[in-house]
Structures are given as structure tokens and as C-alpha cells.
N, C-alpha and C. Protein backbone atom coordinates (compact mmCIF):
# COMPACT_ATOMS: atom_id res chain seq x y z
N UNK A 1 54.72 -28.03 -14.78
CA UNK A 1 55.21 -29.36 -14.47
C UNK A 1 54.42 -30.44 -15.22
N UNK A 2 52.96 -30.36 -15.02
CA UNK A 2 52.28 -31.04 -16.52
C UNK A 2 52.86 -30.87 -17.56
N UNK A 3 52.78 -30.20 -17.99
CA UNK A 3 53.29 -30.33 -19.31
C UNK A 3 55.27 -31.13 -19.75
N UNK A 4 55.84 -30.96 -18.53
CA UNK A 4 56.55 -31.63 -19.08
C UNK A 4 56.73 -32.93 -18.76
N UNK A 5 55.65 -33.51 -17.39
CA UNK A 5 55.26 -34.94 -18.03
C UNK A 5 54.44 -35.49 -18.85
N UNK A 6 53.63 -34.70 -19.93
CA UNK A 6 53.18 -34.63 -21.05
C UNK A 6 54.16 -35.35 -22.13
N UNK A 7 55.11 -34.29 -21.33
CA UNK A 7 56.21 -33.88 -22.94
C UNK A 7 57.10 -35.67 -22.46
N UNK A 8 57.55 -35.88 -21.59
CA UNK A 8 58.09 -37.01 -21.33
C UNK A 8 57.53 -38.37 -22.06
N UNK A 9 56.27 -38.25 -21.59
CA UNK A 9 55.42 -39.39 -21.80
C UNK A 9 55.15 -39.68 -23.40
N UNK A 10 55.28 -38.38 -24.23
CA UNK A 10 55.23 -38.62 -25.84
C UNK A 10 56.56 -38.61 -26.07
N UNK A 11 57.79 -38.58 -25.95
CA UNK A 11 58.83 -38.87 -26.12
C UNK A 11 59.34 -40.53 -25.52
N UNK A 12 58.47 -40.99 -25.07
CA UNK A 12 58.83 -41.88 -24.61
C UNK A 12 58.12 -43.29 -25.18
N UNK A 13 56.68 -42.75 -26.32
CA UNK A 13 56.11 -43.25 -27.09
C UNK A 13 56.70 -43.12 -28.38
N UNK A 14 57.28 -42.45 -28.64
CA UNK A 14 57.73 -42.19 -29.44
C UNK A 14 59.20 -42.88 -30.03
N UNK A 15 59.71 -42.61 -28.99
CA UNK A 15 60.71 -44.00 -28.75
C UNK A 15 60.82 -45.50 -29.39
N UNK A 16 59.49 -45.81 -28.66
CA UNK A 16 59.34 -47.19 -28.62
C UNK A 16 58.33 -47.85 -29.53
N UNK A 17 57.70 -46.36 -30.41
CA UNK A 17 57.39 -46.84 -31.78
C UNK A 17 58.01 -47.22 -32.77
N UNK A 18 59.06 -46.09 -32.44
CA UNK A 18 60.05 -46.09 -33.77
C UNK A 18 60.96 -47.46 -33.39
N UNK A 19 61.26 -48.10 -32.69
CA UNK A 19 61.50 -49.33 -32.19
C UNK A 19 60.82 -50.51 -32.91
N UNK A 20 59.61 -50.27 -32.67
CA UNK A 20 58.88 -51.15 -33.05
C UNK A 20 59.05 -50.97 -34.99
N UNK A 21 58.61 -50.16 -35.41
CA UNK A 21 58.88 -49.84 -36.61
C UNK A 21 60.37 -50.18 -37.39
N UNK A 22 61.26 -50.17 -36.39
CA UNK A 22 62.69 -50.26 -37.06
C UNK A 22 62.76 -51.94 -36.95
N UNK A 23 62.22 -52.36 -35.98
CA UNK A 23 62.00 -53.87 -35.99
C UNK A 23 61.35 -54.48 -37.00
N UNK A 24 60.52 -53.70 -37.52
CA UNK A 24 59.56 -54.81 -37.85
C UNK A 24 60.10 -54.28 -39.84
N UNK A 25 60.37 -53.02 -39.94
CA UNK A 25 61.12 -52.88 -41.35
C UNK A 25 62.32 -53.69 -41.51
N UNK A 26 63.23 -54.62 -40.20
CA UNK A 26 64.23 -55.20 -40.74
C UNK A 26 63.54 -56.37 -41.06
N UNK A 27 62.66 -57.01 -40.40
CA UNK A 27 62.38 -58.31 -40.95
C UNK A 27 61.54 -58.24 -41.99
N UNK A 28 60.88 -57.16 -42.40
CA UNK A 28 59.62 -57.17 -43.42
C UNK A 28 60.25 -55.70 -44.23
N UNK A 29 60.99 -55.83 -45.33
CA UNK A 29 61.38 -54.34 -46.07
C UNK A 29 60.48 -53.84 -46.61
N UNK A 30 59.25 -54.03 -46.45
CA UNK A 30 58.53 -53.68 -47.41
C UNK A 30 57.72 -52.33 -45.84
N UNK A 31 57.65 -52.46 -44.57
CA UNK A 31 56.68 -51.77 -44.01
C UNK A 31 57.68 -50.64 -43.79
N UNK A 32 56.68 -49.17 -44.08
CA UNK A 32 57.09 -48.14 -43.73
C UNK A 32 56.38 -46.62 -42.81
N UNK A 33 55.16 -47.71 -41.68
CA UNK A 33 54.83 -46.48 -40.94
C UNK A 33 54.02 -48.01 -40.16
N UNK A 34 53.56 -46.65 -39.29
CA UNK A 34 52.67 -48.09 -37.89
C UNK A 34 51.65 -47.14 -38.00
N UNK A 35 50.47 -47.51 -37.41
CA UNK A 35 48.75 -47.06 -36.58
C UNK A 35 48.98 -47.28 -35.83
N UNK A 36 48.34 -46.93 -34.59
CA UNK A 36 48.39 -47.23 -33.25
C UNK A 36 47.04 -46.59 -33.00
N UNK A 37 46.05 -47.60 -32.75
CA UNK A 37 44.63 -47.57 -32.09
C UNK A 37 44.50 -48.05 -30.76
N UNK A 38 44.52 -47.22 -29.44
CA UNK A 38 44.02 -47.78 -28.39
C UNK A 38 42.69 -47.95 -28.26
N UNK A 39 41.91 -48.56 -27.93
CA UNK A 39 40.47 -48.52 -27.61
C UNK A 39 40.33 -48.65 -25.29
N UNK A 40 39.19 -48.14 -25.57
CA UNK A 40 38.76 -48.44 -24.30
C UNK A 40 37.59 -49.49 -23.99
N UNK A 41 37.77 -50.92 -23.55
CA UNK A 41 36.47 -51.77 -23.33
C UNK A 41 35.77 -51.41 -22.30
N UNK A 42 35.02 -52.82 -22.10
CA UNK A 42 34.21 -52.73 -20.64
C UNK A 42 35.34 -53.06 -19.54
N UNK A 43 34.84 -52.21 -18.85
CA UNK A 43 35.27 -52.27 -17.09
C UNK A 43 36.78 -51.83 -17.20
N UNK A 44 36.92 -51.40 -17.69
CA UNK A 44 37.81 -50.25 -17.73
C UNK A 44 39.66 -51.35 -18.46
N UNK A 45 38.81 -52.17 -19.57
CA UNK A 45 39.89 -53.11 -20.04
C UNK A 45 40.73 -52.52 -21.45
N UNK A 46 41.71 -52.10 -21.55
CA UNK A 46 42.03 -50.99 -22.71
C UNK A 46 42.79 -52.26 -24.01
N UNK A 47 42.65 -52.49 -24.86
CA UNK A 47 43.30 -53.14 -26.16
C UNK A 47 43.88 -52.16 -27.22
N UNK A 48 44.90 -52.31 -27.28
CA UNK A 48 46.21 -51.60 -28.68
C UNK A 48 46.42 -52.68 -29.62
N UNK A 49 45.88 -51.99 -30.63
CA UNK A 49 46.15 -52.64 -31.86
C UNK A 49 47.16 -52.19 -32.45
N UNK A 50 48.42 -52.95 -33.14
CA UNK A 50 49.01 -52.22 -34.48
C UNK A 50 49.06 -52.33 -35.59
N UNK A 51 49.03 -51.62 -36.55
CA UNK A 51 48.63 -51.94 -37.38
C UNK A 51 50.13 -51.45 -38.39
N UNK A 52 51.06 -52.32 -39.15
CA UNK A 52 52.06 -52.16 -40.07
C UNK A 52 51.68 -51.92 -41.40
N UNK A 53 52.31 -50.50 -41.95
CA UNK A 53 51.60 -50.21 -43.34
C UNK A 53 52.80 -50.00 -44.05
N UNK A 54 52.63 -50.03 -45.70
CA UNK A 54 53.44 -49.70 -46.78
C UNK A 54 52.53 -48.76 -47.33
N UNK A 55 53.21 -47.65 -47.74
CA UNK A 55 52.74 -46.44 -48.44
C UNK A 55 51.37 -46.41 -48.00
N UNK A 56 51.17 -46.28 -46.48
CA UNK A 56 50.20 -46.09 -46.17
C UNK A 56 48.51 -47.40 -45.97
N UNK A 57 49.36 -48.72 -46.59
CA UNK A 57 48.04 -49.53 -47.01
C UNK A 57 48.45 -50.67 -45.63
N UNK A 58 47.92 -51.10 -44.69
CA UNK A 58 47.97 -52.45 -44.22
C UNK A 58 48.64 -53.53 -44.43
N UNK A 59 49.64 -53.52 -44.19
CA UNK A 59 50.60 -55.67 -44.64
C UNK A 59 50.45 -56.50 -43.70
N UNK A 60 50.22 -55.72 -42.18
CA UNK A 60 50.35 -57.07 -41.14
C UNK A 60 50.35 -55.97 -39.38
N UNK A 61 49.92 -56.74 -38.56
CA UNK A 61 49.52 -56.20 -37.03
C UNK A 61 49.32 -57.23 -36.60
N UNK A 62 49.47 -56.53 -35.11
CA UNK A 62 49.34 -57.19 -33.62
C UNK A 62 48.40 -56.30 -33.08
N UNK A 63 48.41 -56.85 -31.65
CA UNK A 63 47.61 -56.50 -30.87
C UNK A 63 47.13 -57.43 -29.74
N UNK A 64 46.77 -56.40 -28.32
CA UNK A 64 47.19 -57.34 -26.81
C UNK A 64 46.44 -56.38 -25.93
């Protein structure tokens, strides 16, 4: 049963990357993959960065 809320939970990231990615290639043709760095702060405060790349190099990110 773990494992297939495992399996849910990366399908469901997965999703909403490629979302993000299909978004952000219509307004910007040039990006063609994302990063996704979560970090963990103090007191248990978590920050996601993204990071939008072309052939792999950096053009532009968020993060919250």
C-alpha cells in the first residue's frame, strides 16, 4: 500500500511539472527542462526553488 502512495505522489509531481514546464515553454520558446531543489530550513521551514533551463544552462526561476 506504500508503495502505491509512493507511486501516486510521483505521478502527481510529475504532472504538475510538466505543467509548469509546458507553461513556461509557451511564453519563453527558448526553455526546455526545469530543476527542482527543495531545501529544508530552520524550524522545520522547507523553500522550492525552480530553476528553467535551455539545453541544460539556466534562463530564469522562481521560488516560494
Amino acid at each position: 500500500m506504500q508503495d502505491a502512495h509512493h507511486a501516486a505522489r510521483l505521478v502527481a509531481l510529475q504532472s504538475a511539472l510538466l505543467s509548469l514546464l509546458a507553461e513556461q515553454a509557451e511564453a519563453h520558446k527558448h526553455v526546455d527542462g526545469i530543476t527542482l531543489t527543495l531545501s529544508t530550513l530552520e524550524h522545520g521551514i522547507y523553500s522550492i526553488d525552480l530553476t528553467y533551463t535551455h539545453h541544460g544552462l539556466p534562463v530564469a526561476g522562481e521560488g516560494f
